[in-house]
N, C-alpha and C. Protein backbone atom coordinates (compact mmCIF):
# COMPACT_ATOMS: atom_id res chain seq x y z
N UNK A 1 8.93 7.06 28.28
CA UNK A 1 8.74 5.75 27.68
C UNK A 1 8.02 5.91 26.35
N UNK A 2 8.50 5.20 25.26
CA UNK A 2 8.13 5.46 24.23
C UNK A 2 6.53 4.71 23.60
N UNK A 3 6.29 5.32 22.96
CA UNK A 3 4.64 4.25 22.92
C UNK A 3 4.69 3.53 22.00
N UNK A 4 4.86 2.26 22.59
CA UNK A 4 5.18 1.07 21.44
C UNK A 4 3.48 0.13 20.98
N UNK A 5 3.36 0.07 19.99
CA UNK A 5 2.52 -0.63 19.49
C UNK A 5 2.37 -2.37 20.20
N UNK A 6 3.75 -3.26 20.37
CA UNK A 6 3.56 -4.30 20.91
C UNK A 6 3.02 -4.43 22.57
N UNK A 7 2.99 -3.25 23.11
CA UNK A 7 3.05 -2.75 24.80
C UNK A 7 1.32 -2.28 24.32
N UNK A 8 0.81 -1.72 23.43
CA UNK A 8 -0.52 -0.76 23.83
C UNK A 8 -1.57 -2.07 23.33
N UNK A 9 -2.58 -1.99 23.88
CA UNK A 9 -3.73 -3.11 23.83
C UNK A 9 -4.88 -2.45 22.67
N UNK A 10 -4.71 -2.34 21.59
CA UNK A 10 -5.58 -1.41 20.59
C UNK A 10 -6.71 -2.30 20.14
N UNK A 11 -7.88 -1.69 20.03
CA UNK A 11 -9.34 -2.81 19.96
C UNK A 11 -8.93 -3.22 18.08
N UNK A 12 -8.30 -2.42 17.50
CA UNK A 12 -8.29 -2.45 16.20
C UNK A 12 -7.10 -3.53 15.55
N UNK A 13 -7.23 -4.55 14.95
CA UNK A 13 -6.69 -5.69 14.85
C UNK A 13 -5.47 -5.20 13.71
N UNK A 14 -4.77 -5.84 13.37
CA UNK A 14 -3.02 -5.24 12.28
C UNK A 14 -3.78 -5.39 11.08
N UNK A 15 -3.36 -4.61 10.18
CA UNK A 15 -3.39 -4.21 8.90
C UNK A 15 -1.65 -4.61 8.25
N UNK A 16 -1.76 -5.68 7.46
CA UNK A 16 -0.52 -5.74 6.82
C UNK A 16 -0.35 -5.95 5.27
N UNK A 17 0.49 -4.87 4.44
CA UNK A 17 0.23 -4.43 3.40
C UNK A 17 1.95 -4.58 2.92
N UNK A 18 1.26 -4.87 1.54
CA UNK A 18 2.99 -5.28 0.77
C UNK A 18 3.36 -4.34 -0.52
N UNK A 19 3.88 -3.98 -0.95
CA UNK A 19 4.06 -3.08 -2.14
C UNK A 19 5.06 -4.16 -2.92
N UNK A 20 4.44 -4.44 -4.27
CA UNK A 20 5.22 -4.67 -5.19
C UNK A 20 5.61 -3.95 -6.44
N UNK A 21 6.36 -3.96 -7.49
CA UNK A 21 6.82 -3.36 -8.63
C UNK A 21 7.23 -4.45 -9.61
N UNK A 22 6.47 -4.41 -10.76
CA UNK A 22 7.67 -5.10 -11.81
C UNK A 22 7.06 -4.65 -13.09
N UNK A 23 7.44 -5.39 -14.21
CA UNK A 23 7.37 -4.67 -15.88
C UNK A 23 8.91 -4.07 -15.96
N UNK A 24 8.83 -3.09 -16.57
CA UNK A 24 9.82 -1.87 -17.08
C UNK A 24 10.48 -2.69 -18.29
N UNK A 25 11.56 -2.61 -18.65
CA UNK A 25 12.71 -3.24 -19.67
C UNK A 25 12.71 -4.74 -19.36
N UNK A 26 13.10 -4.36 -18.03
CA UNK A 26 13.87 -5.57 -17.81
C UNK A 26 13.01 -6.93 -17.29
N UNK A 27 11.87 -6.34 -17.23
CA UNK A 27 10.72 -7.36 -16.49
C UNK A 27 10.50 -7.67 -15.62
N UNK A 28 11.73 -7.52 -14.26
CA UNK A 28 11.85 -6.92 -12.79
C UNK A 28 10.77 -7.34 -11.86
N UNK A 29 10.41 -8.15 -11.13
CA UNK A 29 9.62 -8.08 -9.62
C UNK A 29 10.62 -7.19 -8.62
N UNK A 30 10.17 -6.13 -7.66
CA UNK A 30 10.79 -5.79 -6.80
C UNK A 30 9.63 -5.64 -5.69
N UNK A 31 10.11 -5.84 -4.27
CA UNK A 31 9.11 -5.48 -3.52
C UNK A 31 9.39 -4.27 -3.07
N UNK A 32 8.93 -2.87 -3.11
CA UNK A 32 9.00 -1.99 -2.64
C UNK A 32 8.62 -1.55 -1.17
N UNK A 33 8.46 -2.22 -0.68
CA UNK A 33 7.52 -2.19 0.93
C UNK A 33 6.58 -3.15 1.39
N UNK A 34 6.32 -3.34 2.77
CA UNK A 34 6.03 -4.04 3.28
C UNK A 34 5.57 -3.23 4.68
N UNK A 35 4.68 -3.54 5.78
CA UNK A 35 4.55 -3.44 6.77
C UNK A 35 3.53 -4.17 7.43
N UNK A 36 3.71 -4.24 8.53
CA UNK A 36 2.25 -4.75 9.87
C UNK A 36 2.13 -3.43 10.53
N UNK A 37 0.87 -3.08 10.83
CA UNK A 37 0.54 -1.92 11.78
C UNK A 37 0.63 -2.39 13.18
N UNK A 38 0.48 -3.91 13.26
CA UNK A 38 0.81 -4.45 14.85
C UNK A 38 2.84 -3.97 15.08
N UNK A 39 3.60 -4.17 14.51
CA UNK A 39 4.58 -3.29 14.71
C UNK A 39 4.90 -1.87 13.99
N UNK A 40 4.04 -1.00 14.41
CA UNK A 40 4.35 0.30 14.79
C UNK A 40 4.01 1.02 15.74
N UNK A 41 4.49 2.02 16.26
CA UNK A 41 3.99 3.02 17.10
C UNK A 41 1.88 3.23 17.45
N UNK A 42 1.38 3.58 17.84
CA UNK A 42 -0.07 3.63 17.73
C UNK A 42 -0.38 4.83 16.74
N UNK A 43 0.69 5.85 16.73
CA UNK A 43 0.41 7.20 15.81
C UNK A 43 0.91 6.53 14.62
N UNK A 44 1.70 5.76 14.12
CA UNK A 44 2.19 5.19 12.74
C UNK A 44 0.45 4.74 12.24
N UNK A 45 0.69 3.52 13.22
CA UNK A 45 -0.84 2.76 12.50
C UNK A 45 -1.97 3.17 12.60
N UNK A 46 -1.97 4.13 13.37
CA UNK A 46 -3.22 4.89 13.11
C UNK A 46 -3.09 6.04 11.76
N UNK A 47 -2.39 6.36 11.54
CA UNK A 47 -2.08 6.64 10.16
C UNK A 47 -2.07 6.23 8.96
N UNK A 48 -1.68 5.11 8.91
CA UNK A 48 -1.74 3.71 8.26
C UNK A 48 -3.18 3.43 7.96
N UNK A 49 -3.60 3.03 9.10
CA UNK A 49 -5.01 2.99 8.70
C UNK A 49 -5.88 3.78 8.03
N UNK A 50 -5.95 5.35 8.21
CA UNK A 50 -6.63 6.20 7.83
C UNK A 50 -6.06 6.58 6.31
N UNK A 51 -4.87 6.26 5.94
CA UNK A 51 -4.73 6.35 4.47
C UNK A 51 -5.02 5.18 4.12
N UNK A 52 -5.59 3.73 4.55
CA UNK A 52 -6.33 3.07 3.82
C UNK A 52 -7.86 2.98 3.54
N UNK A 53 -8.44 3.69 4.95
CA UNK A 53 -9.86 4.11 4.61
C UNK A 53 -9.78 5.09 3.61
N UNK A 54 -9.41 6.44 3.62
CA UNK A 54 -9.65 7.64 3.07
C UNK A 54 -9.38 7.06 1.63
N UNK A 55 -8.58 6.07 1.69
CA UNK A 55 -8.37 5.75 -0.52
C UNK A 55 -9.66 4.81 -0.97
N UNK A 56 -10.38 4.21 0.20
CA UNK A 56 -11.59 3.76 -0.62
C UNK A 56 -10.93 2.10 -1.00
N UNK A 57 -10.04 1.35 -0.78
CA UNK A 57 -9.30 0.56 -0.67
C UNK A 57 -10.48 -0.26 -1.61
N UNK A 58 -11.60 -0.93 -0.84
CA UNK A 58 -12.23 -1.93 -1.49
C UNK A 58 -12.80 -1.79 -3.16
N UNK A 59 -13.35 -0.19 -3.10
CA UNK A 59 -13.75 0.23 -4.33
C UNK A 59 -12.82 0.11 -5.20
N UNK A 60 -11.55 0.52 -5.19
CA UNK A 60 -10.73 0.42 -6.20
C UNK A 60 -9.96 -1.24 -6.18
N UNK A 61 -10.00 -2.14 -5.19
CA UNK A 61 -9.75 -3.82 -5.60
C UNK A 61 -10.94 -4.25 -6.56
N UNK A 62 -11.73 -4.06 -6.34
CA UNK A 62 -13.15 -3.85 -7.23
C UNK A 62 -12.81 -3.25 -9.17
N UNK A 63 -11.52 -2.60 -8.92
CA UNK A 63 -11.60 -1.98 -10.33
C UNK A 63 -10.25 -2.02 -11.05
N UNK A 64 -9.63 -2.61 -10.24
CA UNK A 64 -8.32 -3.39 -10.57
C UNK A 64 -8.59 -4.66 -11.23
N UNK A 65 -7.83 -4.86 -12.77
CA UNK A 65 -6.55 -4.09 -12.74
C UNK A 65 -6.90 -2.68 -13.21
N UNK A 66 -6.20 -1.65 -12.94
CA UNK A 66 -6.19 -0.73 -13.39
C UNK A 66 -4.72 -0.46 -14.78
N UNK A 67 -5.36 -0.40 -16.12
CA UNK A 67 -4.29 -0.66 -17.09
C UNK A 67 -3.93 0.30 -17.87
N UNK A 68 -2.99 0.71 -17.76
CA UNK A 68 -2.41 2.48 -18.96
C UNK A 68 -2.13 1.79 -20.12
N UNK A 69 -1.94 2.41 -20.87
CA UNK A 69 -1.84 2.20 -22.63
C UNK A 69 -0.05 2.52 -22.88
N UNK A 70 0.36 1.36 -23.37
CA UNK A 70 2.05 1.22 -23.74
C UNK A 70 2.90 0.01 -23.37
N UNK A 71 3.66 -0.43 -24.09
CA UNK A 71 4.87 -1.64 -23.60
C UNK A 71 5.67 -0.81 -22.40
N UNK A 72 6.05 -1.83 -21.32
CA UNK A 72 6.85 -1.80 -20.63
C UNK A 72 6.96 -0.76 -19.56
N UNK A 73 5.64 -1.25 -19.41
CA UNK A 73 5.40 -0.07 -18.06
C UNK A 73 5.44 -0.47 -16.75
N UNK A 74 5.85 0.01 -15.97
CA UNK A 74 5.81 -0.60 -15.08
C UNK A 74 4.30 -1.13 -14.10
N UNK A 75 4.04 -2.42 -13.54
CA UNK A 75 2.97 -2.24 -12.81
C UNK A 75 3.19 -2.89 -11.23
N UNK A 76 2.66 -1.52 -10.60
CA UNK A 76 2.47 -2.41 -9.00
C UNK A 76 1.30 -2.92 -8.38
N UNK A 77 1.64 -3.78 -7.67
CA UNK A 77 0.71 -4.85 -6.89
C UNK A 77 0.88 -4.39 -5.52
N UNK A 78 -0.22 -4.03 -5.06
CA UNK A 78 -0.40 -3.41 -3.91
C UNK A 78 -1.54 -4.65 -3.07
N UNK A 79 -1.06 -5.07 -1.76
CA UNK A 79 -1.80 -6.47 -1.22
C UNK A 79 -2.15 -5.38 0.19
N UNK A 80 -3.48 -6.10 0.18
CA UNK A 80 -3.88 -5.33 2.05
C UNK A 80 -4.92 -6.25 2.71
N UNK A 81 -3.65 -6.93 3.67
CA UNK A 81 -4.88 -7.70 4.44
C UNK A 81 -5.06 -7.51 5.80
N UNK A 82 -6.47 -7.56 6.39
CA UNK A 82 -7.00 -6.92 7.48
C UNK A 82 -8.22 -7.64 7.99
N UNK A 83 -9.05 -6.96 8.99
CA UNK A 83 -10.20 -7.44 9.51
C UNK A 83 -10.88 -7.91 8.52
N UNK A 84 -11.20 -6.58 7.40
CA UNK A 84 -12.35 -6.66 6.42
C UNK A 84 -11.97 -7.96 5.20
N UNK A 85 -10.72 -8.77 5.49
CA UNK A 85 -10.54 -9.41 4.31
C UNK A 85 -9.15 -8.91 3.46
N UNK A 86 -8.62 -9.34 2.29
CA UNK A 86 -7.99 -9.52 1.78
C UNK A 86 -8.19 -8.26 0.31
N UNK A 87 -7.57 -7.21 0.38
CA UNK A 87 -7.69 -6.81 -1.13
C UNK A 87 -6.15 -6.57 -1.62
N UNK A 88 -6.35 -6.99 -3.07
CA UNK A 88 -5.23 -6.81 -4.19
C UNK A 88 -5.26 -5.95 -5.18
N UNK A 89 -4.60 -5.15 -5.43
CA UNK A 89 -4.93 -4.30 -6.72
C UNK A 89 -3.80 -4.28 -7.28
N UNK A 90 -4.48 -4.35 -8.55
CA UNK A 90 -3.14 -4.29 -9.76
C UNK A 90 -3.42 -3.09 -10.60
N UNK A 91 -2.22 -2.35 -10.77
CA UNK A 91 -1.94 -0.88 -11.64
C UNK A 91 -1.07 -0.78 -12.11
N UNK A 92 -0.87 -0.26 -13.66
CA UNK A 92 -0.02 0.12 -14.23
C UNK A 92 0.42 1.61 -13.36
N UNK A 93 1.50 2.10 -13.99
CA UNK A 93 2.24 3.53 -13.34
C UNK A 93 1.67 4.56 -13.37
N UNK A 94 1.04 4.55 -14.42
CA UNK A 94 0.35 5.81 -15.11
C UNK A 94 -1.14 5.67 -14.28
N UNK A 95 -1.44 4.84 -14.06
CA UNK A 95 -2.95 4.63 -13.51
C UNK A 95 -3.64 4.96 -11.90
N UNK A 96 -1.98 4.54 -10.82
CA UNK A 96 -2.24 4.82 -9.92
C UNK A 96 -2.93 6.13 -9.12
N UNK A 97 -4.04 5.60 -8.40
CA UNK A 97 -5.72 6.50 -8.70
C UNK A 97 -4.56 7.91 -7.31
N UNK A 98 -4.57 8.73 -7.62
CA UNK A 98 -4.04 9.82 -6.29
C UNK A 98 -4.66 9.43 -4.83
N UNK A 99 -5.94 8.87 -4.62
CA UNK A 99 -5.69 8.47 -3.08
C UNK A 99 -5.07 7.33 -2.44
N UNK A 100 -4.07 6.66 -3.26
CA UNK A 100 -3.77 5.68 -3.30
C UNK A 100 -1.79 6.44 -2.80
N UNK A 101 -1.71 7.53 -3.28
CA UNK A 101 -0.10 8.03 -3.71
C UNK A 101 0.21 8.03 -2.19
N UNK A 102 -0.64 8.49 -1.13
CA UNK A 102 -0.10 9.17 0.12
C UNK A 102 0.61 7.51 0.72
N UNK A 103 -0.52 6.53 0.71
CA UNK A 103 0.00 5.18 1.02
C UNK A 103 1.13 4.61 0.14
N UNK A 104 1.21 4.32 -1.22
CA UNK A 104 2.20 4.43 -1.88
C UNK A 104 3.58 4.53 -1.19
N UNK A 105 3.81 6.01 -1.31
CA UNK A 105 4.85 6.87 -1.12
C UNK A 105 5.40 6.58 0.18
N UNK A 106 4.47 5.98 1.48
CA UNK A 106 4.44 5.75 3.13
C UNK A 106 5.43 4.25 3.05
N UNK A 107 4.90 3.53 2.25
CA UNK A 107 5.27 2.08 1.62
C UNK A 107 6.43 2.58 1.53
N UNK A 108 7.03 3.60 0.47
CA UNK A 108 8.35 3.21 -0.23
C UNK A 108 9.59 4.06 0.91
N UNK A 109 9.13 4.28 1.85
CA UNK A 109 9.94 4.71 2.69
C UNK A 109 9.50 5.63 2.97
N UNK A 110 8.76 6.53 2.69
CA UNK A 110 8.04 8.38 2.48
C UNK A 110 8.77 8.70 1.99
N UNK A 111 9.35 8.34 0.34
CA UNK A 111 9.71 9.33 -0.33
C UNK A 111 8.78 10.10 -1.10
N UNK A 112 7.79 11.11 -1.07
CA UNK A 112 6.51 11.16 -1.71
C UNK A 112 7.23 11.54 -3.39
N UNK A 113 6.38 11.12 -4.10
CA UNK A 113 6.57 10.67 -5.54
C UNK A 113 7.96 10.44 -6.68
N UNK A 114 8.34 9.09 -6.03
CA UNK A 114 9.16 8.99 -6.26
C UNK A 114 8.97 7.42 -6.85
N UNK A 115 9.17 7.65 -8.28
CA UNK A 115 8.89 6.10 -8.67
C UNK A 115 7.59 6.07 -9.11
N UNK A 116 6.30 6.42 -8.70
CA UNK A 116 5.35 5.84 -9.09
C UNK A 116 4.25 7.37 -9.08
């Protein structure tokens, strides 16, 4: 039997996080990802989770936007809401801080660096 997240009783409440993209040429919104940790596996969202502690999540909503130097760059909007509250961060392409890439990349399907 497989270990389903909606079946296991976890003390730790869903984490649900959205990936957006837009800028470039064309001026583009795309959503690149989306998830709830209440539907995944317990090893997904516990994963999930720990690449949102380990990036320091609040410190860097705190220092967003984060802005690179040039026209038409792309910037993503990364949303994470949870127990602790609501954080948003905004980054240009060039800016996105590296503990941020592992979640990123998890978002865009796990393609690791691809796009951003």
């Amino acid at each position: 039997m497989s270990a389903s997240r909606r079946s296991s009783h976890r003390c730790n409440p869903s984490l649900r996080i959205e990936l957006t993209r837009s800028g470039g040429y064309a001026g583009l919104a795309t959503k690149l990802g989306e998830l709830d940790t209440a539907e995944l596996t317990e090893n997904e969202a516990r994963d999930i989770e720990e690449l949102v502690q380990s990036a320091g999540v609040p410190a860097l909503a705190e220092a967003s936007p984060m802005q690179g130097k040039g026209a038409d760059r792309f910037q993503y909007d990364l949303t994470i809401e949870g127990p602790e509250g609501r954080h948003e961060l905004a980054m240009s392409e060039d800016k996105i801080p590296d503990e941020l890439r592992p979640l990123i990349d998890r978002l865009k399907g796990g393609r690791p660096g691809s796009d951003a």
